[in-house]
C-alpha atoms as a PDB file:
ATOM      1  CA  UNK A   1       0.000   0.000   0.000  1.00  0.00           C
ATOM      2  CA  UNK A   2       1.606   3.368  -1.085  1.00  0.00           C
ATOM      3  CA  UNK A   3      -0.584   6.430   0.203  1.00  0.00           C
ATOM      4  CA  UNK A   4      -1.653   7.336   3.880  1.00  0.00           C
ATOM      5  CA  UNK A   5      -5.194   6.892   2.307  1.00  0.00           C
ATOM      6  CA  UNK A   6      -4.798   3.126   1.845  1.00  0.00           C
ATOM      7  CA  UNK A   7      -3.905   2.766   5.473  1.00  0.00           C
ATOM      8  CA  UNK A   8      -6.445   4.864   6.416  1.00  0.00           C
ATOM      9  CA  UNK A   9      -8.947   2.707   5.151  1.00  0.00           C
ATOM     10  CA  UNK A  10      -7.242  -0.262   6.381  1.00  0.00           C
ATOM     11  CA  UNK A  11      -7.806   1.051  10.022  1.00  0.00           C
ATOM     12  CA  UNK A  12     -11.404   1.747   9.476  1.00  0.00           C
ATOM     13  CA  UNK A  13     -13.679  -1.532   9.814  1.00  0.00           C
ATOM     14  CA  UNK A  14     -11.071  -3.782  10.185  1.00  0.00           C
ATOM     15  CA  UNK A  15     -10.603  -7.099  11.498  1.00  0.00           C
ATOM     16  CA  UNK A  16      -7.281  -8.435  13.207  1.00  0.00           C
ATOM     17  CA  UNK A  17      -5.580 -10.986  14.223  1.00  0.00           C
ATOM     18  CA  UNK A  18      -2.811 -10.096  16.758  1.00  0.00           C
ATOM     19  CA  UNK A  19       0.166 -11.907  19.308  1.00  0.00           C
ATOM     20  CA  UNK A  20       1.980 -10.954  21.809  1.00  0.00           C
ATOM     21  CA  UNK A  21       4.710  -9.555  19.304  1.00  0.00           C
ATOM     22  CA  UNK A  22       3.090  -7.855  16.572  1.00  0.00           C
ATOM     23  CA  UNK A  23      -0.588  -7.405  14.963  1.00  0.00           C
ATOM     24  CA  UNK A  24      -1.924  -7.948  11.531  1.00  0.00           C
ATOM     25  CA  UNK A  25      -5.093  -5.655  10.731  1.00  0.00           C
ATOM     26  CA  UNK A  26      -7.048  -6.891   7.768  1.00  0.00           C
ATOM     27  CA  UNK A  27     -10.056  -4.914   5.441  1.00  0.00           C
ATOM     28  CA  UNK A  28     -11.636  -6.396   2.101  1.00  0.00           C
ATOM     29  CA  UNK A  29     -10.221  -4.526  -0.873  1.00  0.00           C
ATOM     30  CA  UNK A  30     -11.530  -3.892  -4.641  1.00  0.00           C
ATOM     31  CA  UNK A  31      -8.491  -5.158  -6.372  1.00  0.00           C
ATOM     32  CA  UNK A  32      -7.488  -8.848  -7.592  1.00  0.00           C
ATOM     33  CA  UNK A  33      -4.849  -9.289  -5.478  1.00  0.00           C
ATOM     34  CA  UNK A  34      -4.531  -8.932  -1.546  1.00  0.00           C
ATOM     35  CA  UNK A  35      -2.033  -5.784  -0.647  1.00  0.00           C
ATOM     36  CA  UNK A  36       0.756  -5.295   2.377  1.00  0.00           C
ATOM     37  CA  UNK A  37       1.293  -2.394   4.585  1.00  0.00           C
ATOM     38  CA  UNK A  38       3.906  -2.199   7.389  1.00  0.00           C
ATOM     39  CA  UNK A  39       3.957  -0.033  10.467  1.00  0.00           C
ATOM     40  CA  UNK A  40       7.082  -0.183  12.599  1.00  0.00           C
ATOM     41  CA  UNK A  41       7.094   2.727  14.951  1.00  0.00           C
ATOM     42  CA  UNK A  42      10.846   3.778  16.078  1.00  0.00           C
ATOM     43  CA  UNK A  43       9.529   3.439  19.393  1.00  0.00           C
ATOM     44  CA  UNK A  44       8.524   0.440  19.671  1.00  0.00           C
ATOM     45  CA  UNK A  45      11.763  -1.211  17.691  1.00  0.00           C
ATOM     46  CA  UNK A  46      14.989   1.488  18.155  1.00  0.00           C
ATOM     47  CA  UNK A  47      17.546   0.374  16.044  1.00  0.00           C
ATOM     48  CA  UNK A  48      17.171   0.711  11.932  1.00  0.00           C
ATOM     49  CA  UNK A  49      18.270  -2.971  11.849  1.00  0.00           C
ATOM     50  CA  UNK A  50      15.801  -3.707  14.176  1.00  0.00           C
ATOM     51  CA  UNK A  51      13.164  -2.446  12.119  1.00  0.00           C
ATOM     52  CA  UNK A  52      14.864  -3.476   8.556  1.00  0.00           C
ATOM     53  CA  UNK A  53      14.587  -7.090   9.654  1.00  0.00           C
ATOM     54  CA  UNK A  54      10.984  -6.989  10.822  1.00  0.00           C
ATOM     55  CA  UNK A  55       9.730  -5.076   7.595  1.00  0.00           C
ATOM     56  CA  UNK A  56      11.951  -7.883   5.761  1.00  0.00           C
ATOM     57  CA  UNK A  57      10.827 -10.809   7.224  1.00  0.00           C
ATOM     58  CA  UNK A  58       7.173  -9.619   6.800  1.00  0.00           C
ATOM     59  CA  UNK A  59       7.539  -8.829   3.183  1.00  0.00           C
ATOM     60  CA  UNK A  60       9.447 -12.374   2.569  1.00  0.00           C
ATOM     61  CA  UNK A  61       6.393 -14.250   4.717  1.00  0.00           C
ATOM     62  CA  UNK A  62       3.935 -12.253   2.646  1.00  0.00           C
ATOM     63  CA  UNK A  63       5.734 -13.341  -0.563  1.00  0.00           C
ATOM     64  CA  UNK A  64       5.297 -16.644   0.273  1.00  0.00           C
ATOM     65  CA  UNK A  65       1.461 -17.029   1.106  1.00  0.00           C
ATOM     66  CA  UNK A  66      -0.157 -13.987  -1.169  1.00  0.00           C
ATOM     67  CA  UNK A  67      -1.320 -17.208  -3.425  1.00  0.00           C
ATOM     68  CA  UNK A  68      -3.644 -17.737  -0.625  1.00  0.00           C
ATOM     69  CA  UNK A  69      -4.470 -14.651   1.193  1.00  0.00           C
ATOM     70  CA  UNK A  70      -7.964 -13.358   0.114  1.00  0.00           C
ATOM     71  CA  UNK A  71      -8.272  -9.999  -1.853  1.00  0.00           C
ATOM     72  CA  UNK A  72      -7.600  -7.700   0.987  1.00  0.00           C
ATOM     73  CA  UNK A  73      -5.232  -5.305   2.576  1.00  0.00           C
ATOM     74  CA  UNK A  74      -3.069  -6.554   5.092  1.00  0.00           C
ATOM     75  CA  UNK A  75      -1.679  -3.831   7.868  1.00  0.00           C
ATOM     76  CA  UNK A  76       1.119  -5.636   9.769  1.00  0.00           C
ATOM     77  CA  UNK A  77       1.906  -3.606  12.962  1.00  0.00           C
ATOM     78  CA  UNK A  78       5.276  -4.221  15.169  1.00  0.00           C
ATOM     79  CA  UNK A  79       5.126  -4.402  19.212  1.00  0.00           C
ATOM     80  CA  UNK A  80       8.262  -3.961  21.139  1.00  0.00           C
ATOM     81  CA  UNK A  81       8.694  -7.709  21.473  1.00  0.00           C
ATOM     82  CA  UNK A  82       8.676  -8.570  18.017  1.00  0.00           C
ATOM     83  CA  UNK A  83      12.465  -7.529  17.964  1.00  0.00           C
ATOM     84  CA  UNK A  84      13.549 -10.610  20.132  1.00  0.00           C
ATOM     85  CA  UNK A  85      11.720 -13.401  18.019  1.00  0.00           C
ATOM     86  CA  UNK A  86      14.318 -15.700  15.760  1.00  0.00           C
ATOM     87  CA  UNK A  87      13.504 -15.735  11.875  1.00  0.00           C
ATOM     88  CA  UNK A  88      11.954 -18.892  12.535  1.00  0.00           C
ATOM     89  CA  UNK A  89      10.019 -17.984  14.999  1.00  0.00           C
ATOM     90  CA  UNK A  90       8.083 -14.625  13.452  1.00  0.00           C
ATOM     91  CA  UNK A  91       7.683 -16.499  10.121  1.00  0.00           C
ATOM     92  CA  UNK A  92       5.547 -19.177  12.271  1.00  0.00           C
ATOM     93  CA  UNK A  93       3.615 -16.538  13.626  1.00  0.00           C
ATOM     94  CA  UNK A  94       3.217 -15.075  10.823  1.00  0.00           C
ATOM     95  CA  UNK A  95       1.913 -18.349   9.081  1.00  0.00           C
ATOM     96  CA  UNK A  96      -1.127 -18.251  12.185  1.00  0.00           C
ATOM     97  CA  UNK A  97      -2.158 -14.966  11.772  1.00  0.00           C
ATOM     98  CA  UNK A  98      -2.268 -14.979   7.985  1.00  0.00           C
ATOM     99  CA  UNK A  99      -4.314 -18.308   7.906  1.00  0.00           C
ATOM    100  CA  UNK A 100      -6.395 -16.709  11.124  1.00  0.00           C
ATOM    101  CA  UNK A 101      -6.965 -13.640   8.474  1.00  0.00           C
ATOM    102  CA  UNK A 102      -8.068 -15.749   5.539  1.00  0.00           C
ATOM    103  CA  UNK A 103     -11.024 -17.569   7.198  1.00  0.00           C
ATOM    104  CA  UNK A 104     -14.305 -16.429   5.716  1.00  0.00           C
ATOM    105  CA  UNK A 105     -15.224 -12.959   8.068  1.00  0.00           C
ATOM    106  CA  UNK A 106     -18.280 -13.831   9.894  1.00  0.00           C
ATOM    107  CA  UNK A 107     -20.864 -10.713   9.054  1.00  0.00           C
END
């Protein structure tokens, strides 16, 4: 997602699916193809690196289930804790929360 407008929209009526260590907010979109946003506030992970990795690991976990996701926009949102989670271990959370997110919404 590119424009403030797109997370905007995200944030209104939106369902998520969240962990201890970071949250994934969800909304139906128009397109043919679900869409990724990433919000990694400075305060909650300091260092560049930090946040470089998170944003990377998100993107690559993305990547690899978009064939499955439903046609929506995807907010991913970092919590202080995400920082100490192994490669390993965020892309298995990852894999819950996307699979949580691509259940039929109930309403």
């Amino acid at each position: 997602m590119l424009t403030p407008e797109h997370y905007q929209n995200v944030f209104q009526q939106a369902h998520r699916a969240g962990s201890p260590h970071f949250t994934i907010i969800a909304r139906n979109n128009n397109l043919s193809h679900p869409r990724l946003g990433l919000a990694v506030p400075k305060k909650q992970i300091k260092t560049a690196v930090g946040r470089n990795r998170f944003k990377r690991l998100s993107r690559e976990s993305f990547r690899n289930h978009q064939h499955k996701l439903p046609n929506k926009d995807f907010v991913v949102i970092a919590k202080k804790s995400a920082q100490d989670l192994s490669n390993e271990e965020m892309f298995n959370l990852l894999e819950k929360l996307w699979q949580r997110l691509s259940r039929p919404s109930r309403g």
